[in-house]
PDB file of N, CA and C in Angstrom:
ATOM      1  N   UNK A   1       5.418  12.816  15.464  1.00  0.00           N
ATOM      2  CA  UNK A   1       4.601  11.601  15.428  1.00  0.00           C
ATOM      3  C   UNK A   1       4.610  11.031  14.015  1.00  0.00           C
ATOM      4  N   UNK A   2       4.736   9.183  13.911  1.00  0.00           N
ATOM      5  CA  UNK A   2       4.720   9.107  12.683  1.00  0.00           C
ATOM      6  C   UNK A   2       3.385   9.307  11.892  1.00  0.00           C
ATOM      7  N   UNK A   3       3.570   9.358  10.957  1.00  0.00           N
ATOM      8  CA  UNK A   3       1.884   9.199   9.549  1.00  0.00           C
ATOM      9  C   UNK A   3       1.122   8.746  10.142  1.00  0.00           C
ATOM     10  N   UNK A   4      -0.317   8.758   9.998  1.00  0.00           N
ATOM     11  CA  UNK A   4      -1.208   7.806  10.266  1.00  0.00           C
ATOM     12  C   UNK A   4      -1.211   6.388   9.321  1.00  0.00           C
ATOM     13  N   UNK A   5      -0.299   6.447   8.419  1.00  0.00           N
ATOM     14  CA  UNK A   5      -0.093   5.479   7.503  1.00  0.00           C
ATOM     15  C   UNK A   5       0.784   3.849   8.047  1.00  0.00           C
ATOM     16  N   UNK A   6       1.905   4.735   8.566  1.00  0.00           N
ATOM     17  CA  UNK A   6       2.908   4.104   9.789  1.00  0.00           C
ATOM     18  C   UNK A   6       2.778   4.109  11.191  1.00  0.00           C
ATOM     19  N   UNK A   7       1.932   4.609  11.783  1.00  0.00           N
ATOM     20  CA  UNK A   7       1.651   4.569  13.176  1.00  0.00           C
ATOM     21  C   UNK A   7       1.567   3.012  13.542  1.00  0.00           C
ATOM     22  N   UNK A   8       2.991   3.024  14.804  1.00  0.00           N
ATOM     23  CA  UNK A   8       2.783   1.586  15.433  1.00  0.00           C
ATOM     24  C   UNK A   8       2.065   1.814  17.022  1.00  0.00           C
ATOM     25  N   UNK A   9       1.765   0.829  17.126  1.00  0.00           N
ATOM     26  CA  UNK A   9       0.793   0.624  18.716  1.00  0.00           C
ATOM     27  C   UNK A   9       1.753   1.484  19.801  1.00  0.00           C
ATOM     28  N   UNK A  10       3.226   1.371  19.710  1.00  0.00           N
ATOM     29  CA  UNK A  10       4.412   1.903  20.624  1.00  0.00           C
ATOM     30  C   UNK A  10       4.514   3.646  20.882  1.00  0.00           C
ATOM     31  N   UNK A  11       4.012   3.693  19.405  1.00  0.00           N
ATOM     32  CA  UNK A  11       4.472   5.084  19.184  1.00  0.00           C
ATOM     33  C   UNK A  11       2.791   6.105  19.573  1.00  0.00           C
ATOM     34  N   UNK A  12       1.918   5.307  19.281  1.00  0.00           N
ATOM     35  CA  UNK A  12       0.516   5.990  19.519  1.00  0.00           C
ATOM     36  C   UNK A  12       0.205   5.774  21.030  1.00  0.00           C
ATOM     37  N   UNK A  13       0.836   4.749  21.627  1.00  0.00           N
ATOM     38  CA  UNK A  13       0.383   4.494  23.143  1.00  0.00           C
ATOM     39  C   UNK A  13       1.938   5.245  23.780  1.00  0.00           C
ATOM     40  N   UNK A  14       2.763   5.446  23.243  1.00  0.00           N
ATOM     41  CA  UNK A  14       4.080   6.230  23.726  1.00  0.00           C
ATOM     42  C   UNK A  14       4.408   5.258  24.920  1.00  0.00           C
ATOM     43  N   UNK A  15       4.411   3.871  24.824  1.00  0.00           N
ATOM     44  CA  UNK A  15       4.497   3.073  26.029  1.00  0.00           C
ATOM     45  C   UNK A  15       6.025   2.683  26.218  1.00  0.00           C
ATOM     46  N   UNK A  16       6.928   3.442  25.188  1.00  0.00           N
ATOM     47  CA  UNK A  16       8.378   3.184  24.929  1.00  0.00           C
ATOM     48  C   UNK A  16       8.862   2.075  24.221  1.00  0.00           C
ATOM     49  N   UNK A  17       7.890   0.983  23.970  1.00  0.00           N
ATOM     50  CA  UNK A  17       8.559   0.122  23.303  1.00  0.00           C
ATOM     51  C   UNK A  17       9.327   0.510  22.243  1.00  0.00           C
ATOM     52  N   UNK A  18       9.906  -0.512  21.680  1.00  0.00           N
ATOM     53  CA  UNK A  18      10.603  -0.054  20.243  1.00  0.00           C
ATOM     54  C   UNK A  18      11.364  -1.379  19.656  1.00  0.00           C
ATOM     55  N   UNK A  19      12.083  -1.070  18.668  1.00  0.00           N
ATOM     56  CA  UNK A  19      12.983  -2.094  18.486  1.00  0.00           C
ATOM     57  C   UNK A  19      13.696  -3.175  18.776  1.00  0.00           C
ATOM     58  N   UNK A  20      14.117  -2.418  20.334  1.00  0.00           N
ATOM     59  CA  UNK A  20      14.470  -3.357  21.418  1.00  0.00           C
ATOM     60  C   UNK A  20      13.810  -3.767  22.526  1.00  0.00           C
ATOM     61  N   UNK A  21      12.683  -3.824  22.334  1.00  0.00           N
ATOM     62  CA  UNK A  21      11.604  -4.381  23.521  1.00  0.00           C
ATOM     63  C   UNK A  21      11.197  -5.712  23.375  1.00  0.00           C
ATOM     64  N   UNK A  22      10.600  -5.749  24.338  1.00  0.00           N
ATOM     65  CA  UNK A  22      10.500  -7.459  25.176  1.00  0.00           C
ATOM     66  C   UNK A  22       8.914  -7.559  24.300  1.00  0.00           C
ATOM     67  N   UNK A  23       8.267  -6.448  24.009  1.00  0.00           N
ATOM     68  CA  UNK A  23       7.037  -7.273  23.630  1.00  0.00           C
ATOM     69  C   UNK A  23       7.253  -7.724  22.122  1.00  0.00           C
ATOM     70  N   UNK A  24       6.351  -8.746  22.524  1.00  0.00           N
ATOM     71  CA  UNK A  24       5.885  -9.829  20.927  1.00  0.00           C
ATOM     72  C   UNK A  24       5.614  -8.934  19.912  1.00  0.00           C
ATOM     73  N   UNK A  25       4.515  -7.822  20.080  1.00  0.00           N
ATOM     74  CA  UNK A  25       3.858  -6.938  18.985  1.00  0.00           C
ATOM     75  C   UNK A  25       5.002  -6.587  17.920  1.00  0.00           C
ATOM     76  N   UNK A  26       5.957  -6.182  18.748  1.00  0.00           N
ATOM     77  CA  UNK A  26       7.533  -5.395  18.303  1.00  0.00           C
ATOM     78  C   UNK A  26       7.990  -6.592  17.559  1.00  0.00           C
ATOM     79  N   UNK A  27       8.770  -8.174  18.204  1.00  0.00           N
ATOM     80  CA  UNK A  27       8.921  -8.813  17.557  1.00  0.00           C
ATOM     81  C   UNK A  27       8.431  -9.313  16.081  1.00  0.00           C
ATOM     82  N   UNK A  28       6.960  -9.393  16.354  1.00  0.00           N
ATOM     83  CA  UNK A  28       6.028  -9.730  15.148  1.00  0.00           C
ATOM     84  C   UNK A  28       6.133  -8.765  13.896  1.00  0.00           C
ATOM     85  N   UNK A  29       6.288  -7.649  14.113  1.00  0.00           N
ATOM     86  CA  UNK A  29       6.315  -6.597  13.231  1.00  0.00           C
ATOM     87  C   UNK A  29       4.670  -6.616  12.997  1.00  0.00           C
ATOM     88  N   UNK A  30       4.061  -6.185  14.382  1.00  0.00           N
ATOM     89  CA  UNK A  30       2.748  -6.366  14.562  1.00  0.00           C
ATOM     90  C   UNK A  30       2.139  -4.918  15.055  1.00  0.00           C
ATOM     91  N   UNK A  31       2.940  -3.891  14.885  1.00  0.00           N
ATOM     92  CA  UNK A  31       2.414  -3.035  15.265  1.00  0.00           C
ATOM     93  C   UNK A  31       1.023  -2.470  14.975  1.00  0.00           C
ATOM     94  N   UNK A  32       0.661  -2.604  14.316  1.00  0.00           N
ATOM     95  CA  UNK A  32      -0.536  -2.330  13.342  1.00  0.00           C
ATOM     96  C   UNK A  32      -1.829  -2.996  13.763  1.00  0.00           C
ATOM     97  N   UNK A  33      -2.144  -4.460  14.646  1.00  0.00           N
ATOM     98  CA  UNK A  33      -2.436  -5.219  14.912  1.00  0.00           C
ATOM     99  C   UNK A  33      -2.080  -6.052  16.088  1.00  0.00           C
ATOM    100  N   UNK A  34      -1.280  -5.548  17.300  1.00  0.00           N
ATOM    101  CA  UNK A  34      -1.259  -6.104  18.222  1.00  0.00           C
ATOM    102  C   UNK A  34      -2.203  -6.765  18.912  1.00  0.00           C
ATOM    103  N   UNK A  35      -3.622  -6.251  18.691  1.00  0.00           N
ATOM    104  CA  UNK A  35      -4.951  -6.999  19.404  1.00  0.00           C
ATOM    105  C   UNK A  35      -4.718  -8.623  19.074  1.00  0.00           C
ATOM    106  N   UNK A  36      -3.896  -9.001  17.527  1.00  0.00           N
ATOM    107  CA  UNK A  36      -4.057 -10.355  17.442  1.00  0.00           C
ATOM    108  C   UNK A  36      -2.425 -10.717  18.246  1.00  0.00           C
ATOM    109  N   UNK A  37      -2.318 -10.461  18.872  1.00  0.00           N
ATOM    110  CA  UNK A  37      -0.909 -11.149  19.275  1.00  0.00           C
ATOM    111  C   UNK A  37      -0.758 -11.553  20.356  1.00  0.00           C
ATOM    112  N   UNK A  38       0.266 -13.146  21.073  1.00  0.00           N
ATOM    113  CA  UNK A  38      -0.506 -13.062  22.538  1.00  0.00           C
ATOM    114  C   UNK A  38       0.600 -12.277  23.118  1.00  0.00           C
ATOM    115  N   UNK A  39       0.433 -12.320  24.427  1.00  0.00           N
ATOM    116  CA  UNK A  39       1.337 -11.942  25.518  1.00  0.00           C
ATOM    117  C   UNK A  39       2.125 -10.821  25.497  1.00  0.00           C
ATOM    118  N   UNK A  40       1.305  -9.812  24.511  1.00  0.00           N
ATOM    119  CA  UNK A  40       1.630  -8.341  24.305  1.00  0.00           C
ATOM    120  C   UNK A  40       1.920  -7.607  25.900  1.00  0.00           C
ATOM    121  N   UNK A  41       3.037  -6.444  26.067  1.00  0.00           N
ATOM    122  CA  UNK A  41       3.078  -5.533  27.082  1.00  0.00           C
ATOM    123  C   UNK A  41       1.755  -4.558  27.042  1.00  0.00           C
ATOM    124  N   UNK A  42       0.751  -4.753  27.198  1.00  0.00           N
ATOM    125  CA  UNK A  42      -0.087  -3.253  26.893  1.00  0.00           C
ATOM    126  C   UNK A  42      -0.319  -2.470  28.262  1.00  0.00           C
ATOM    127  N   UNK A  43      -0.033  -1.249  28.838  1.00  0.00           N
ATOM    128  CA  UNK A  43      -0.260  -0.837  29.963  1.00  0.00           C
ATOM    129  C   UNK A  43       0.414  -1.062  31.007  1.00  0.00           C
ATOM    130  N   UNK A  44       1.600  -1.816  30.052  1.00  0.00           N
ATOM    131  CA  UNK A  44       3.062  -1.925  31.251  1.00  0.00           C
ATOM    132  C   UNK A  44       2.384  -3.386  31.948  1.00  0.00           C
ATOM    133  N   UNK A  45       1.906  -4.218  30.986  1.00  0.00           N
ATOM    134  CA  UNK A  45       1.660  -5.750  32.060  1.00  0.00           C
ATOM    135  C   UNK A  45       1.350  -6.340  31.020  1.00  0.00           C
ATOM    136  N   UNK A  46       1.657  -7.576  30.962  1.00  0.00           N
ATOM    137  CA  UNK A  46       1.356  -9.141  30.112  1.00  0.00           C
ATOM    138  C   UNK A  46       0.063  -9.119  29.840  1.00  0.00           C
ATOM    139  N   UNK A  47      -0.489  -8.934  28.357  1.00  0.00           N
ATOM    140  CA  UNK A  47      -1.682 -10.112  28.402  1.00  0.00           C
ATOM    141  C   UNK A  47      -1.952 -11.583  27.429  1.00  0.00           C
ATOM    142  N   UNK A  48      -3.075 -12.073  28.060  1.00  0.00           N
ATOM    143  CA  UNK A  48      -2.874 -13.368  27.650  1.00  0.00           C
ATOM    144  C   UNK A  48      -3.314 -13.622  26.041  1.00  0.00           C
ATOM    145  N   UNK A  49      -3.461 -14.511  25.764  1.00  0.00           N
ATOM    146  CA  UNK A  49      -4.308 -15.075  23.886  1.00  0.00           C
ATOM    147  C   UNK A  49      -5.556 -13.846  24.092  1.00  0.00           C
ATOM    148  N   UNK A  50      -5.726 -13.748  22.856  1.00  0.00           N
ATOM    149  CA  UNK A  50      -6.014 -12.904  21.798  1.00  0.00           C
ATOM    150  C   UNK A  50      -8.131 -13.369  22.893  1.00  0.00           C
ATOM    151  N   UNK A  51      -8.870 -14.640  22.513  1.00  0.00           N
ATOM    152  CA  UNK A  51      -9.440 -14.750  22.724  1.00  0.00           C
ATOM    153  C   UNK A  51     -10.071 -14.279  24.519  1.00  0.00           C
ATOM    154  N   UNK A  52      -8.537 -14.356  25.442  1.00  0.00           N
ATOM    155  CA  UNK A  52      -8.867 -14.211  26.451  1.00  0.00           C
ATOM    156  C   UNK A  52      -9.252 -12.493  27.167  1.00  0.00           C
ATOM    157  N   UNK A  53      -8.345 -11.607  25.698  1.00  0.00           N
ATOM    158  CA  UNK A  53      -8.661  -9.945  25.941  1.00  0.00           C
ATOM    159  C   UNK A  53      -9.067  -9.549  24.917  1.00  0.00           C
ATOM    160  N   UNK A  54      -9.700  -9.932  23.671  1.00  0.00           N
ATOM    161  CA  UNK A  54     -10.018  -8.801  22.972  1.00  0.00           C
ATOM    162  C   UNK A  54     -11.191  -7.474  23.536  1.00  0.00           C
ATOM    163  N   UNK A  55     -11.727  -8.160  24.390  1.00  0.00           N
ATOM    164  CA  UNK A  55     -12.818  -7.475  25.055  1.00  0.00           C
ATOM    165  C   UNK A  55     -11.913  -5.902  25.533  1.00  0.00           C
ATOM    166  N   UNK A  56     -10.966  -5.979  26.286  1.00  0.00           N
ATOM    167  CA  UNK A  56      -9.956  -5.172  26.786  1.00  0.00           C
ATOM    168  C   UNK A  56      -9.365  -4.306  25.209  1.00  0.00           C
ATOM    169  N   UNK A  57      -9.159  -5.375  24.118  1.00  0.00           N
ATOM    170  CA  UNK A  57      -8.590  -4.585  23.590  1.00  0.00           C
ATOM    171  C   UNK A  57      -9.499  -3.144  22.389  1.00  0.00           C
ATOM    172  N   UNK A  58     -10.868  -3.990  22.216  1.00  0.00           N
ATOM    173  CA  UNK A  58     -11.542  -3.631  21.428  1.00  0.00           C
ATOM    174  C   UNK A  58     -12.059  -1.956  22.365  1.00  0.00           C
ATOM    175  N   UNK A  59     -11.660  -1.926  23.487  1.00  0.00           N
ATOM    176  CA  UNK A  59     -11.829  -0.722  24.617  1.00  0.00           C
ATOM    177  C   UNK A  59     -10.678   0.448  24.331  1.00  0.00           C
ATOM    178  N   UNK A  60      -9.560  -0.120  23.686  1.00  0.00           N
ATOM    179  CA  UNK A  60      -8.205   0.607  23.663  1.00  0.00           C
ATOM    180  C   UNK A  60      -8.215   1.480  22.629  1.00  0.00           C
ATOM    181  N   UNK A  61      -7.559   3.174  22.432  1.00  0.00           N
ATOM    182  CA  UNK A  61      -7.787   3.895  21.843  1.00  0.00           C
ATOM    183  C   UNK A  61      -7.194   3.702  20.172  1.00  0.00           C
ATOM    184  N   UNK A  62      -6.224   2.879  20.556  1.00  0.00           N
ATOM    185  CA  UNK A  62      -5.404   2.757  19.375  1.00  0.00           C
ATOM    186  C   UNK A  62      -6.341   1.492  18.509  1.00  0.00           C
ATOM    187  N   UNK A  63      -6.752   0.681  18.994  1.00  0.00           N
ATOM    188  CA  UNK A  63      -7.551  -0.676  18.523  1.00  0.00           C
ATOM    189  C   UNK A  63      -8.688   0.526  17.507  1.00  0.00           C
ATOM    190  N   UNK A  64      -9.254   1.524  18.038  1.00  0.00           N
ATOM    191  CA  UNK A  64     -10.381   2.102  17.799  1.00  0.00           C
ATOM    192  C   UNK A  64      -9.507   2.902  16.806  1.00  0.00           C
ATOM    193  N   UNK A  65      -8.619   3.127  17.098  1.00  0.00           N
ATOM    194  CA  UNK A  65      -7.906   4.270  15.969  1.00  0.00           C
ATOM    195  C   UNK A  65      -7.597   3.842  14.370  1.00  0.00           C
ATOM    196  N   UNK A  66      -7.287   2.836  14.306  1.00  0.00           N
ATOM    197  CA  UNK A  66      -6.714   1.661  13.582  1.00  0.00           C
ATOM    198  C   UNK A  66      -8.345   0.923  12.770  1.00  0.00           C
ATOM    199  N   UNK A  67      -8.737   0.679  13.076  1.00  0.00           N
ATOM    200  CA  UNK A  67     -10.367   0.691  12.936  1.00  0.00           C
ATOM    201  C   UNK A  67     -11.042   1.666  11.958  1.00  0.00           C
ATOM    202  N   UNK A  68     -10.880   2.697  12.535  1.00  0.00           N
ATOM    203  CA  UNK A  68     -11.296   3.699  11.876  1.00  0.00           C
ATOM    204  C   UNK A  68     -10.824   3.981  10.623  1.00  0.00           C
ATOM    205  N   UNK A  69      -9.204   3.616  10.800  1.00  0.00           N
ATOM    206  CA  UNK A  69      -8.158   4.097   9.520  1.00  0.00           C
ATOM    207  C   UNK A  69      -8.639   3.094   8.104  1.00  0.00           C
ATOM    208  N   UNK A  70      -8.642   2.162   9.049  1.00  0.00           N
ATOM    209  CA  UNK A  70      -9.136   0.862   8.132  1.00  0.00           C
ATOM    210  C   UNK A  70     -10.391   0.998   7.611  1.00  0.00           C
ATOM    211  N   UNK A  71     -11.720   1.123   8.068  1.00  0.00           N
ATOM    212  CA  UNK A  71     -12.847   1.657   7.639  1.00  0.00           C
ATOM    213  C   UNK A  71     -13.010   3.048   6.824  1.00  0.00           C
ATOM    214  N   UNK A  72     -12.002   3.715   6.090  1.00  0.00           N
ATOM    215  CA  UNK A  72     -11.715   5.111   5.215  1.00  0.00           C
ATOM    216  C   UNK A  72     -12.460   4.112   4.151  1.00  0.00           C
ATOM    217  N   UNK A  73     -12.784   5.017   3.188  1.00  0.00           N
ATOM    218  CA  UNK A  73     -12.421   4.189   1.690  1.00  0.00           C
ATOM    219  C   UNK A  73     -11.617   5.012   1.658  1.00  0.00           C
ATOM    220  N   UNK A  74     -10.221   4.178   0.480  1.00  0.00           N
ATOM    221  CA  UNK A  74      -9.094   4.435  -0.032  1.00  0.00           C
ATOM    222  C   UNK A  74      -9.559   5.519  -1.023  1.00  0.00           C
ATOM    223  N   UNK A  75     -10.339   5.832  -2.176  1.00  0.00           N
ATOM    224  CA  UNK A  75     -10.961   6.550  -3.073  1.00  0.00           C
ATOM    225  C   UNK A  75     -12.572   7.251  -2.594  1.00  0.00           C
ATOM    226  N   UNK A  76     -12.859   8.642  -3.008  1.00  0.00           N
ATOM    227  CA  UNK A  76     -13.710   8.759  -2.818  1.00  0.00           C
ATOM    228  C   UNK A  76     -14.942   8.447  -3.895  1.00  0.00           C
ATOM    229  N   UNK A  77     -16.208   8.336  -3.205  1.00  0.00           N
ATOM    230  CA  UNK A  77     -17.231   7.638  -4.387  1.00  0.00           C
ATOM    231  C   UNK A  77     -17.318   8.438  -5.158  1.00  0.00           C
ATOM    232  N   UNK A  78     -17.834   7.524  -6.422  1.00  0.00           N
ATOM    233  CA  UNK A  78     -17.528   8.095  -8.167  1.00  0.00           C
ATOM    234  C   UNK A  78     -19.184   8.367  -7.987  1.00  0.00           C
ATOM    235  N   UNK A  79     -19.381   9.659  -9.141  1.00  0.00           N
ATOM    236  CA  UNK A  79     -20.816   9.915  -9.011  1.00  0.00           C
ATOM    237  C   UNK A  79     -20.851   8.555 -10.397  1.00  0.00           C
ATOM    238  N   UNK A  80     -22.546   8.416 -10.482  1.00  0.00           N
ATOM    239  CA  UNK A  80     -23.192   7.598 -11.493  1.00  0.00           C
ATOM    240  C   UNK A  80     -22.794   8.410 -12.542  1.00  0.00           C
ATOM    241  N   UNK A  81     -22.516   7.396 -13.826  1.00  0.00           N
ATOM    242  CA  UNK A  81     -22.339   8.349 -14.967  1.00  0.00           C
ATOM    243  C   UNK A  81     -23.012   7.567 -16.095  1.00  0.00           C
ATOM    244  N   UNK A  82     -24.160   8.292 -16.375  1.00  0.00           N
ATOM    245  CA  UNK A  82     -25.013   7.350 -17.982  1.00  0.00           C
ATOM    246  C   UNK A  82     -24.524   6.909 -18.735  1.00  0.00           C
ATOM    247  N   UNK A  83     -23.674   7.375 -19.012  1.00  0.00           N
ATOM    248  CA  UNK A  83     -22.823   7.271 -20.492  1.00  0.00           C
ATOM    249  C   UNK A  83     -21.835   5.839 -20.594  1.00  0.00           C
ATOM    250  N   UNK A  84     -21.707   5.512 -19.024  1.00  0.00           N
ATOM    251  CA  UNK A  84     -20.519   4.150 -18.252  1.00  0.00           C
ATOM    252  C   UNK A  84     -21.585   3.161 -18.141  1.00  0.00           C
ATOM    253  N   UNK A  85     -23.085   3.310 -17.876  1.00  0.00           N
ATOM    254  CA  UNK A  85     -23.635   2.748 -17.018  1.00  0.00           C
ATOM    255  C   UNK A  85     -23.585   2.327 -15.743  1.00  0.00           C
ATOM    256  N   UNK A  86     -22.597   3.154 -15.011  1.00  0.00           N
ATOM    257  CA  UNK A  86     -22.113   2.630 -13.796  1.00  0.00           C
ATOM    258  C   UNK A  86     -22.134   3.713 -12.846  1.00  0.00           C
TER     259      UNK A  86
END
């Protein structure tokens, strides 16, 4: 499995897409973010604009996975230090 760094929607949903697939996500180089893309394959079927499923997508494990990755802090918090004032 790739990194959690590189993880695309294809490879975490194992839905086969890839390189040579019909969905947009793939085209876009949207893996990361397919929720914004329209007329994505998700679940082996078409869906429509972004506005008409996010509801669907914000349900999906990878949407939630991706989320999470994004919500890390990059650094962990610095203690207070007197001497910085900060």
């Amino acid at each position: 499995m790739e990194s959690n760094k590189n993880m695309q929607c294809w490879n975490y949903n194992n839905c086969g897409h890839g390189k040579d697939s019909l969905c947009p996500a793939v085209d876009e180089k949207a893996g990361r973010s397919c929720w914004l893309v329209a007329k994505t394959l998700c679940g082996g079927k078409v869906h429509g604009k972004h506005t008409e499923r996010i509801k669907s997508c914000e349900g999906c494990s990878f949407y939630i996975y991706i989320h999470a990755l994004l919500s890390k802090p990059s650094l962990p918090p610095q203690p207070y230090n007197e001497t910085r004032g900060v």
